[in-house]
N, C-alpha and C. Protein backbone atom coordinates (compact mmCIF):
# COMPACT_ATOMS: atom_id res chain seq x y z
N UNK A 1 -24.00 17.29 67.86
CA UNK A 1 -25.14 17.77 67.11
C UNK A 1 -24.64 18.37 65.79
N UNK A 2 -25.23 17.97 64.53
CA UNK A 2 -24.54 18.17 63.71
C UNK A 2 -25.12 20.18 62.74
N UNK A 3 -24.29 20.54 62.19
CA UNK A 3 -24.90 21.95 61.97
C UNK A 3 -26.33 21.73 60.91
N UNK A 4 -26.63 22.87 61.22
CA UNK A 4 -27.98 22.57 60.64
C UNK A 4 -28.18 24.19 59.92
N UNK A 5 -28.80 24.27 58.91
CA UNK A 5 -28.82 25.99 57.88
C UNK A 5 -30.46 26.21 58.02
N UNK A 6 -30.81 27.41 58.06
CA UNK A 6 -31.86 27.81 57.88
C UNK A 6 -32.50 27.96 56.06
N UNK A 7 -33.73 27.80 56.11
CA UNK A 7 -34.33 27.80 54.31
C UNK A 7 -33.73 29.17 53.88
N UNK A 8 -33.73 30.32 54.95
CA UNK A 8 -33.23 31.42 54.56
C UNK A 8 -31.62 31.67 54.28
N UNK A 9 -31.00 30.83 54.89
CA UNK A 9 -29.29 31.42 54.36
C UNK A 9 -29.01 30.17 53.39
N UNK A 10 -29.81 28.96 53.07
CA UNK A 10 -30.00 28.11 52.29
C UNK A 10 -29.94 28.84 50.49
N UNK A 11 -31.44 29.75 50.88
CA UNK A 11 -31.73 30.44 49.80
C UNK A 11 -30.76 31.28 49.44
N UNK A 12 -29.94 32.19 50.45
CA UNK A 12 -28.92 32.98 50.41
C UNK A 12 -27.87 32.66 49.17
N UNK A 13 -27.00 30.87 49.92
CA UNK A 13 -26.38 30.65 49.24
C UNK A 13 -26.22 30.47 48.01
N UNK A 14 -27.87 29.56 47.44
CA UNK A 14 -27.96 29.19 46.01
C UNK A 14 -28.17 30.31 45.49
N UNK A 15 -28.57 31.59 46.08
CA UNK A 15 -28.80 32.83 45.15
C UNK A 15 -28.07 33.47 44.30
N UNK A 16 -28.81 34.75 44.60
CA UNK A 16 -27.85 35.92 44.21
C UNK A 16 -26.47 36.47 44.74
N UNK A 17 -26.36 35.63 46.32
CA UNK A 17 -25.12 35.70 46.76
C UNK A 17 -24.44 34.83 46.79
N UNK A 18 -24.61 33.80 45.54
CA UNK A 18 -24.00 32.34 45.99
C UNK A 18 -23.79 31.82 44.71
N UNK A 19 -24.31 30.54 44.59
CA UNK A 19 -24.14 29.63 43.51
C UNK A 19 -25.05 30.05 42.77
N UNK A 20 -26.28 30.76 42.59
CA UNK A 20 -26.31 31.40 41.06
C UNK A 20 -25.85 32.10 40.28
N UNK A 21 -25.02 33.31 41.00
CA UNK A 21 -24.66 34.08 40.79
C UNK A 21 -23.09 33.17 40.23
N UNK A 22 -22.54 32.72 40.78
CA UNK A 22 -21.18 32.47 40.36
C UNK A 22 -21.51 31.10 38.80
N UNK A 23 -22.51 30.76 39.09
CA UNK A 23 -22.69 29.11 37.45
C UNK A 23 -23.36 30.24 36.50
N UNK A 24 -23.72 31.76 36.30
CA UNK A 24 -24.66 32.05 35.77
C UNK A 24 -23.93 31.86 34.12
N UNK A 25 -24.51 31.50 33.27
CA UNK A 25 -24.58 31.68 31.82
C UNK A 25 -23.19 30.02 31.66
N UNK A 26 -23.21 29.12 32.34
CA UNK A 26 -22.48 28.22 32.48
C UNK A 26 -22.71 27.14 31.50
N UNK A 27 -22.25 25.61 31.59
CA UNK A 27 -22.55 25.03 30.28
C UNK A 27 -22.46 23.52 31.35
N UNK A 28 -22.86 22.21 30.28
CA UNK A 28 -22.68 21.04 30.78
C UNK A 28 -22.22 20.24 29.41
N UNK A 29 -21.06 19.68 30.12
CA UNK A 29 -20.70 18.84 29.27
C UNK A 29 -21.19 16.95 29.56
N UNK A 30 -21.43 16.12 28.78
CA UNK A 30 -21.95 14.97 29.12
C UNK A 30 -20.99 14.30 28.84
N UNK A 31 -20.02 13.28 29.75
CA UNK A 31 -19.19 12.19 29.04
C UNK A 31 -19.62 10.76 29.40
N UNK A 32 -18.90 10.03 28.54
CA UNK A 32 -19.23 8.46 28.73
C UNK A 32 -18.38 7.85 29.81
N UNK A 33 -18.45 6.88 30.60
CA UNK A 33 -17.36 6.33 31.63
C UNK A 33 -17.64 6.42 32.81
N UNK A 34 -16.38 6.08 33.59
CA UNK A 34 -17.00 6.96 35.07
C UNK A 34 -16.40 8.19 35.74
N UNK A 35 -17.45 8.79 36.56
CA UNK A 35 -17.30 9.94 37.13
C UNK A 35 -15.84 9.88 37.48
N UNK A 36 -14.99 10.89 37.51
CA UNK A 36 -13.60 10.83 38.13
C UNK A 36 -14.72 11.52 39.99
N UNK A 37 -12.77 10.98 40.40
CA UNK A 37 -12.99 10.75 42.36
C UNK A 37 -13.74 12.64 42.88
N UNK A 38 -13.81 13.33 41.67
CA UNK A 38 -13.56 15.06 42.17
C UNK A 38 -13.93 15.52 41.16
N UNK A 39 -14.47 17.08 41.37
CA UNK A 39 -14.99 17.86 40.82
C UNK A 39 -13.34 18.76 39.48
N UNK A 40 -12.42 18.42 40.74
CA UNK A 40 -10.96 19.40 40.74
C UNK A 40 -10.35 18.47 39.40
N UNK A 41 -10.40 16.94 39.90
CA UNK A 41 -9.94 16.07 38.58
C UNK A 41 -10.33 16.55 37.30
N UNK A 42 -8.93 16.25 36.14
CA UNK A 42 -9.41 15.97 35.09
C UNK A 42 -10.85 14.98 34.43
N UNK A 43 -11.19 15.90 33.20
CA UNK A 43 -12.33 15.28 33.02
C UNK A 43 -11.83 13.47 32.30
N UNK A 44 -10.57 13.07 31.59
CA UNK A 44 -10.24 12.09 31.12
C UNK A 44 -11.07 11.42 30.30
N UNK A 45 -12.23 11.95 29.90
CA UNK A 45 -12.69 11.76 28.47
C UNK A 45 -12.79 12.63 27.34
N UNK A 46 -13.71 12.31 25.95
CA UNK A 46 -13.87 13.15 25.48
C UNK A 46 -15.82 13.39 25.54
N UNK A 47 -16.28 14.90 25.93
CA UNK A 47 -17.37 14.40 25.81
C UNK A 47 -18.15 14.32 24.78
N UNK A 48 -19.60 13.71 25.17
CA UNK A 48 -20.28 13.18 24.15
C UNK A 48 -21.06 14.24 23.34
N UNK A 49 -21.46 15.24 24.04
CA UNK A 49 -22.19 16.45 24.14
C UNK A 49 -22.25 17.91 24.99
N UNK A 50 -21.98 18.90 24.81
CA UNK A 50 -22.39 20.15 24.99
C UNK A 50 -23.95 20.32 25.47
N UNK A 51 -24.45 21.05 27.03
CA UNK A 51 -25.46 21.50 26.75
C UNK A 51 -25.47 22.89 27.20
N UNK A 52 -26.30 23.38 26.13
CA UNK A 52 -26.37 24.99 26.44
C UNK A 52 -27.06 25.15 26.29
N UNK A 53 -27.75 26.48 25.60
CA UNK A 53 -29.34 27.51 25.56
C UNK A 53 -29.63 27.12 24.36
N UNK A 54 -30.74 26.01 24.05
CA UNK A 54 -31.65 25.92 22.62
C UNK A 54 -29.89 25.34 21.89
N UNK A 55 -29.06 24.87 22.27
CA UNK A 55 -28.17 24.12 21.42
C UNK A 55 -27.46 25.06 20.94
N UNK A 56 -26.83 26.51 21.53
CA UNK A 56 -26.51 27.30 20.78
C UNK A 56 -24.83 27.12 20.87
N UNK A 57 -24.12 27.46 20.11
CA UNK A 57 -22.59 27.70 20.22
C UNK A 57 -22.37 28.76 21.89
N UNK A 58 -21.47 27.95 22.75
CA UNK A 58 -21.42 28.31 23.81
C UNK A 58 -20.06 29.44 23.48
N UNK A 59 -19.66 30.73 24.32
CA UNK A 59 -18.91 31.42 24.18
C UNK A 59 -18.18 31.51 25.63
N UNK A 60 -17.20 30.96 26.17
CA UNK A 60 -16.91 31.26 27.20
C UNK A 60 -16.15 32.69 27.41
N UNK A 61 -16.45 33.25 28.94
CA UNK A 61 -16.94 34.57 28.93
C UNK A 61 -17.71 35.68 28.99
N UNK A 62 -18.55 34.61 28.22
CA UNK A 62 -19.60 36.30 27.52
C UNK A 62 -21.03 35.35 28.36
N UNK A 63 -22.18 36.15 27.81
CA UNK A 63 -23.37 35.55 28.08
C UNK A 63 -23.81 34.69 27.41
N UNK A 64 -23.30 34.63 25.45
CA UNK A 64 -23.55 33.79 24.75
C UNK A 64 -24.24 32.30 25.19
N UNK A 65 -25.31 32.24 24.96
CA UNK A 65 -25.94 30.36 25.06
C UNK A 65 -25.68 29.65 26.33
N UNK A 66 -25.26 30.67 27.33
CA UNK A 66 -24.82 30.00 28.69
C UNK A 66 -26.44 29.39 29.33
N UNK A 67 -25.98 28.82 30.31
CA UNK A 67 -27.41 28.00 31.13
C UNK A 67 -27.29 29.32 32.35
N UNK A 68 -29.27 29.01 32.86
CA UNK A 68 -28.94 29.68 33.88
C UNK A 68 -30.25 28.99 35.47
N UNK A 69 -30.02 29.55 36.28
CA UNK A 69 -30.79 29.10 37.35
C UNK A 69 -31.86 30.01 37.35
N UNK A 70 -33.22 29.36 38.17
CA UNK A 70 -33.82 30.33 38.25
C UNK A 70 -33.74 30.61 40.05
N UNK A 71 -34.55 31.69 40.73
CA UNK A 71 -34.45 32.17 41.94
C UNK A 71 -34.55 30.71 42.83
N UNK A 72 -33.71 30.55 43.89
CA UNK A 72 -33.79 29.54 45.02
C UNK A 72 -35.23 29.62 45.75
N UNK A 73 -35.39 28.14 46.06
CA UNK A 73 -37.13 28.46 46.57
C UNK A 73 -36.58 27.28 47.82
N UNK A 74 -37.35 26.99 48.97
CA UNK A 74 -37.12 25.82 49.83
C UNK A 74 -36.02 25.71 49.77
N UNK A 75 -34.91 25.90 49.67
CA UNK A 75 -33.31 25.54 49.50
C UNK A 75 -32.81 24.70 48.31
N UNK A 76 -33.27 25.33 46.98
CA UNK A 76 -32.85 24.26 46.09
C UNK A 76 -32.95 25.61 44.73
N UNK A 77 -32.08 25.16 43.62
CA UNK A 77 -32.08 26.12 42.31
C UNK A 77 -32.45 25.42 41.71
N UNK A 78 -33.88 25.45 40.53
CA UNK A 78 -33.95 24.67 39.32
C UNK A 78 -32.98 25.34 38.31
N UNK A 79 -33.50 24.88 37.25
CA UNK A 79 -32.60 25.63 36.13
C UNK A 79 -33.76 26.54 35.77
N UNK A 80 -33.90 27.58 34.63
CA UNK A 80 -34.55 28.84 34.56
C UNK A 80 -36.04 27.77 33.57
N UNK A 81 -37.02 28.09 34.29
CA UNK A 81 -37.98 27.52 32.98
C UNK A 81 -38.19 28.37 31.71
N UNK A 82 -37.42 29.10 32.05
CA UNK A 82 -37.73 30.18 30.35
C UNK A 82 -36.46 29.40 29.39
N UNK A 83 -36.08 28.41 29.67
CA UNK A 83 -34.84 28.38 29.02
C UNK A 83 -35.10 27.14 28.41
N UNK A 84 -34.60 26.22 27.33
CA UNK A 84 -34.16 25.24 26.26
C UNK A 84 -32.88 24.54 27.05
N UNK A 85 -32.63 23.77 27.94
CA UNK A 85 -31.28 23.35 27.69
C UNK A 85 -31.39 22.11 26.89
N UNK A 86 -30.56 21.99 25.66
CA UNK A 86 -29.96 20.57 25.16
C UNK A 86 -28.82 20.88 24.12
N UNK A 87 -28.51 20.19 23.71
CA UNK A 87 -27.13 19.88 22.95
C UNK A 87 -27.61 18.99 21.86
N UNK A 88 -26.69 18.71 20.57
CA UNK A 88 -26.45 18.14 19.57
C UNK A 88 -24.91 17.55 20.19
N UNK A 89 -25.05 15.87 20.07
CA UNK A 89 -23.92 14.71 20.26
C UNK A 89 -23.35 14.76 18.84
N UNK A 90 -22.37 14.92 19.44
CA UNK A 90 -20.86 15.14 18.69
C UNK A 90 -20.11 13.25 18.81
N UNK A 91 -20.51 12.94 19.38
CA UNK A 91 -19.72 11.67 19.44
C UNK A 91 -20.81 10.20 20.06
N UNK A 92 -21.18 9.52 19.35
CA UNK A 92 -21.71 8.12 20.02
C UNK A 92 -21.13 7.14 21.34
N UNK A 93 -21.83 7.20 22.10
CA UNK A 93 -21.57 6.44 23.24
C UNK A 93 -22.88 6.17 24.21
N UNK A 94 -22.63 6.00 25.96
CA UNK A 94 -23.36 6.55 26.75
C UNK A 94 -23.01 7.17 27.65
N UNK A 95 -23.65 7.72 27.70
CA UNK A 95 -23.83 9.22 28.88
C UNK A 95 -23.12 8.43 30.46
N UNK A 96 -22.41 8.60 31.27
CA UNK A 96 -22.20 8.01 32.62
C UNK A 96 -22.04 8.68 33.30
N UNK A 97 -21.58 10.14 33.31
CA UNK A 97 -21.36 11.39 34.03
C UNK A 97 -21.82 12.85 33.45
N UNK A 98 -21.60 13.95 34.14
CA UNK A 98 -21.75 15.14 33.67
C UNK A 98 -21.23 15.93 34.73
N UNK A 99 -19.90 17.22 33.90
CA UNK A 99 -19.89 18.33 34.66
C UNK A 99 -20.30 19.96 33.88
N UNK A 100 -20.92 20.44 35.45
CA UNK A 100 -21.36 21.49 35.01
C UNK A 100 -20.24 22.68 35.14
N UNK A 101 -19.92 23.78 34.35
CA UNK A 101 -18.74 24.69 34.44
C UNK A 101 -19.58 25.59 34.58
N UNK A 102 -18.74 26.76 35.36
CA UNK A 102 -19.11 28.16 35.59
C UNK A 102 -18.57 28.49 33.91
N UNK A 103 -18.81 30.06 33.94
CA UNK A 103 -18.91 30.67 32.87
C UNK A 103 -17.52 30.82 31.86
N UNK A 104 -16.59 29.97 32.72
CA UNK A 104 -15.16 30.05 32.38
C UNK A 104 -14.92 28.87 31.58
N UNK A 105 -15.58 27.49 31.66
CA UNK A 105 -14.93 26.36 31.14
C UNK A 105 -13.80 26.38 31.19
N UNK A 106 -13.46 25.77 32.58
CA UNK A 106 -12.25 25.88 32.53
C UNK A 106 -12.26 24.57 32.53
N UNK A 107 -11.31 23.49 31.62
CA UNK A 107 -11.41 21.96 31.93
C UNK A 107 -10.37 21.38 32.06
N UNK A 108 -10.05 20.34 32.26
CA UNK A 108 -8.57 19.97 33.08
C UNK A 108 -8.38 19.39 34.33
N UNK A 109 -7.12 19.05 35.18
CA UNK A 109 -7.10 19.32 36.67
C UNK A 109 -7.50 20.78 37.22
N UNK A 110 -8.10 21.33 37.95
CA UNK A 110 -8.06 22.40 38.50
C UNK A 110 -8.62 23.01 39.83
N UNK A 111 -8.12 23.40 40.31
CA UNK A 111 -8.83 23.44 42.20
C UNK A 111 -9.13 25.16 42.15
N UNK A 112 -9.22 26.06 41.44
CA UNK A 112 -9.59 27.60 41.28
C UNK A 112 -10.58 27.68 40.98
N UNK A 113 -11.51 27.39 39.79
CA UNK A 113 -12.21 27.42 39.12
C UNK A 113 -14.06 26.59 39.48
N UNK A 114 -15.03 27.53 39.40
CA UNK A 114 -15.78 26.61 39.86
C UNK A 114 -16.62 25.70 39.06
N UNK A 115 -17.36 24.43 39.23
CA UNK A 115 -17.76 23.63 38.26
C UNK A 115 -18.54 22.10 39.36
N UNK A 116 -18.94 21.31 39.36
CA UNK A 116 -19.34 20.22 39.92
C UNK A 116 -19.54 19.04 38.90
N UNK A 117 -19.64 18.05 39.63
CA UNK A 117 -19.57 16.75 38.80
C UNK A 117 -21.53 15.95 39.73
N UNK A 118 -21.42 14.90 38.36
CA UNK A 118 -22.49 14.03 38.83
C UNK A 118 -22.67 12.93 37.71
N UNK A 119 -23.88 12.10 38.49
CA UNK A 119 -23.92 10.74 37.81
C UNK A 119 -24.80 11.25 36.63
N UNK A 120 -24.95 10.53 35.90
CA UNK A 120 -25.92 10.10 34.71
C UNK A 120 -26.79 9.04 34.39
N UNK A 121 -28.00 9.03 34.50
CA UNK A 121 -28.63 7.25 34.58
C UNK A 121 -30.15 7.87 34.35
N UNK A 122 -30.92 6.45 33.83
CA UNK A 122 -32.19 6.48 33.47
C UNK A 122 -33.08 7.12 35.26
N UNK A 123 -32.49 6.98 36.28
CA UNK A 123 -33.50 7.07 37.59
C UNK A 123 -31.80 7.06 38.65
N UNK A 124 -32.76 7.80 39.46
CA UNK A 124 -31.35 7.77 41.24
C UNK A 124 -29.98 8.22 40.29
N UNK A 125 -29.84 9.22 39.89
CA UNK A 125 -28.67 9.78 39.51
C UNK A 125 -28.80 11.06 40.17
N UNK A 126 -27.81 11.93 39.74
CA UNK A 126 -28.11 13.26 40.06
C UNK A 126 -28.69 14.25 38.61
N UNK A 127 -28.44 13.47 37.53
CA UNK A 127 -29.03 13.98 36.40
C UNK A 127 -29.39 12.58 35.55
N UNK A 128 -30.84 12.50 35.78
CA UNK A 128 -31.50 11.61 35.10
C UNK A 128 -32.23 12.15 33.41
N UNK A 129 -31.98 10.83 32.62
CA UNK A 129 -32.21 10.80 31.44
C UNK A 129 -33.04 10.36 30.54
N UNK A 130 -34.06 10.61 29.86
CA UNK A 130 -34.82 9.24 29.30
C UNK A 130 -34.11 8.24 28.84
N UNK A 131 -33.37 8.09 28.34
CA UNK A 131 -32.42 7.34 27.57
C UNK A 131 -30.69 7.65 27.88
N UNK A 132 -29.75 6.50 28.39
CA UNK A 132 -28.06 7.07 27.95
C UNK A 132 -27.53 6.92 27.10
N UNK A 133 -28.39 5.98 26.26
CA UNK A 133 -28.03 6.16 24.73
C UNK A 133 -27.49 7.69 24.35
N UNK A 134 -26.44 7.87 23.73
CA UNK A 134 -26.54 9.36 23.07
C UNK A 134 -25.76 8.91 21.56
N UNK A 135 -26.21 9.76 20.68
CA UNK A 135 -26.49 9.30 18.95
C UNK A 135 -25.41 10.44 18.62
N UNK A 136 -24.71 10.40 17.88
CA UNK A 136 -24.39 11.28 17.16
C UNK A 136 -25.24 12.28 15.94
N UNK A 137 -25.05 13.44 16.38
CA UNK A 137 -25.88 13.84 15.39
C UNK A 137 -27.51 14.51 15.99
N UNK A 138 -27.35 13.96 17.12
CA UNK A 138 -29.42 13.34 17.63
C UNK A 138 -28.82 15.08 18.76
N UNK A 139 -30.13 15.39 19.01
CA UNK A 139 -30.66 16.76 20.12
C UNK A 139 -30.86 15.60 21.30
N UNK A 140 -30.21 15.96 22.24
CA UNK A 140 -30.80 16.22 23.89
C UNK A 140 -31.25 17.14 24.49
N UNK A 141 -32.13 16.73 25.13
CA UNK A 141 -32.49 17.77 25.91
C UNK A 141 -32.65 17.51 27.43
N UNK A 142 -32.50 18.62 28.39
CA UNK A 142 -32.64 18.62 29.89
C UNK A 142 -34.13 18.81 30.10
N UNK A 143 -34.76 18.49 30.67
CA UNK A 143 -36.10 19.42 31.12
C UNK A 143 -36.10 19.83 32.26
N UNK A 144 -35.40 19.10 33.10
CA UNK A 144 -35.53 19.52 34.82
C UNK A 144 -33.66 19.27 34.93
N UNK A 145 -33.46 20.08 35.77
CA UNK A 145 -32.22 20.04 36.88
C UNK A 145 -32.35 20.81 37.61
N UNK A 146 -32.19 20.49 39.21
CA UNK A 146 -32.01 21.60 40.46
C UNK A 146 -30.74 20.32 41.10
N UNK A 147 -30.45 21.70 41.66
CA UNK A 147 -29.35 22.04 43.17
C UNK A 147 -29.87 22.11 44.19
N UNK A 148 -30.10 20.92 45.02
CA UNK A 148 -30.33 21.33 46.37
C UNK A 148 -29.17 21.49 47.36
N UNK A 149 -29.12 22.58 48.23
CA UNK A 149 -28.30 23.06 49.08
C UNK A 149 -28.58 22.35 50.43
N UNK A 150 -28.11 21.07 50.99
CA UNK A 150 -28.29 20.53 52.26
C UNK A 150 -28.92 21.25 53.44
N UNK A 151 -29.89 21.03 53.83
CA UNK A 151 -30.36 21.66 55.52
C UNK A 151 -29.48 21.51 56.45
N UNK A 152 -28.99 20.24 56.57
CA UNK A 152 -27.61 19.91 57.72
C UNK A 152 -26.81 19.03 56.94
């Protein structure tokens, strides 16, 4: 029988005692290619785009332009609806992955530090896009992202 979490230690985790608390004021970077095998792997591109708060210069460290979650509901974190996430593309390509960093950006190989990886695609990704076109020069924007925390 396989384990199974309650909505309540669900909520726990993505919270205030969990994964909000540790991604708070965090950033996403978008690259072209494919996802590496791990979160821990180097990223091995360069990315295409930065997203942070309303496109602001991200400060790792501080609170500066970081992203944030809002409260866990049913077992899942959106991102905060009071918030702007998008970026200005720094480089032309398409979008094929994205990782999100805790407040450290830390990028590289690294197994300390926390951060997650995911796909990129118009539909059935884990971060879907209107378009993977990305322009140099051109604003993206996020409107929706959540974290759901598995039931079992």
């Amino acid at each position: 029988m396989a384990l199974r979490l309650s909505t309540g230690l669900r909520n726990k985790l993505l919270g205030s005692e969990g994964f909000k608390t540790i991604m708070r004021n965090g950033m996403i970077r978008i690259f072209p290619g494919v996802q590496p095998s791990g979160a821990d792997d180097a990223e091995g591109a360069t990315p295409l785009l930065e997203i942070t708060l309303s496109s602001g210069g991200f400060s790792p460290g501080t609170s500066t332009n970081g992203l944030n979650f809002a409260d866990p509901a049913s077992g899942a974190c959106a991102k905060s609806s009071s918030e702007v996430w998008s970026g200005v593309a720094t480089t032309t390509g398409t979008a094929g992955w994205f990782r999100f960093y805790a407040n450290d950006r830390t990028t590289g190989a690294d197994t300390a530090n926390a951060r997650f990886d995911g796909s990129v695609s118009t539909s059935g990704a884990q971060l879907n896009m209107s378009s993977t076109a990305i322009t140099a020069g051109a604003t993206t924007t996020i409107d929706s992202f959540t974290v759901t925390m598995p039931a079992s």
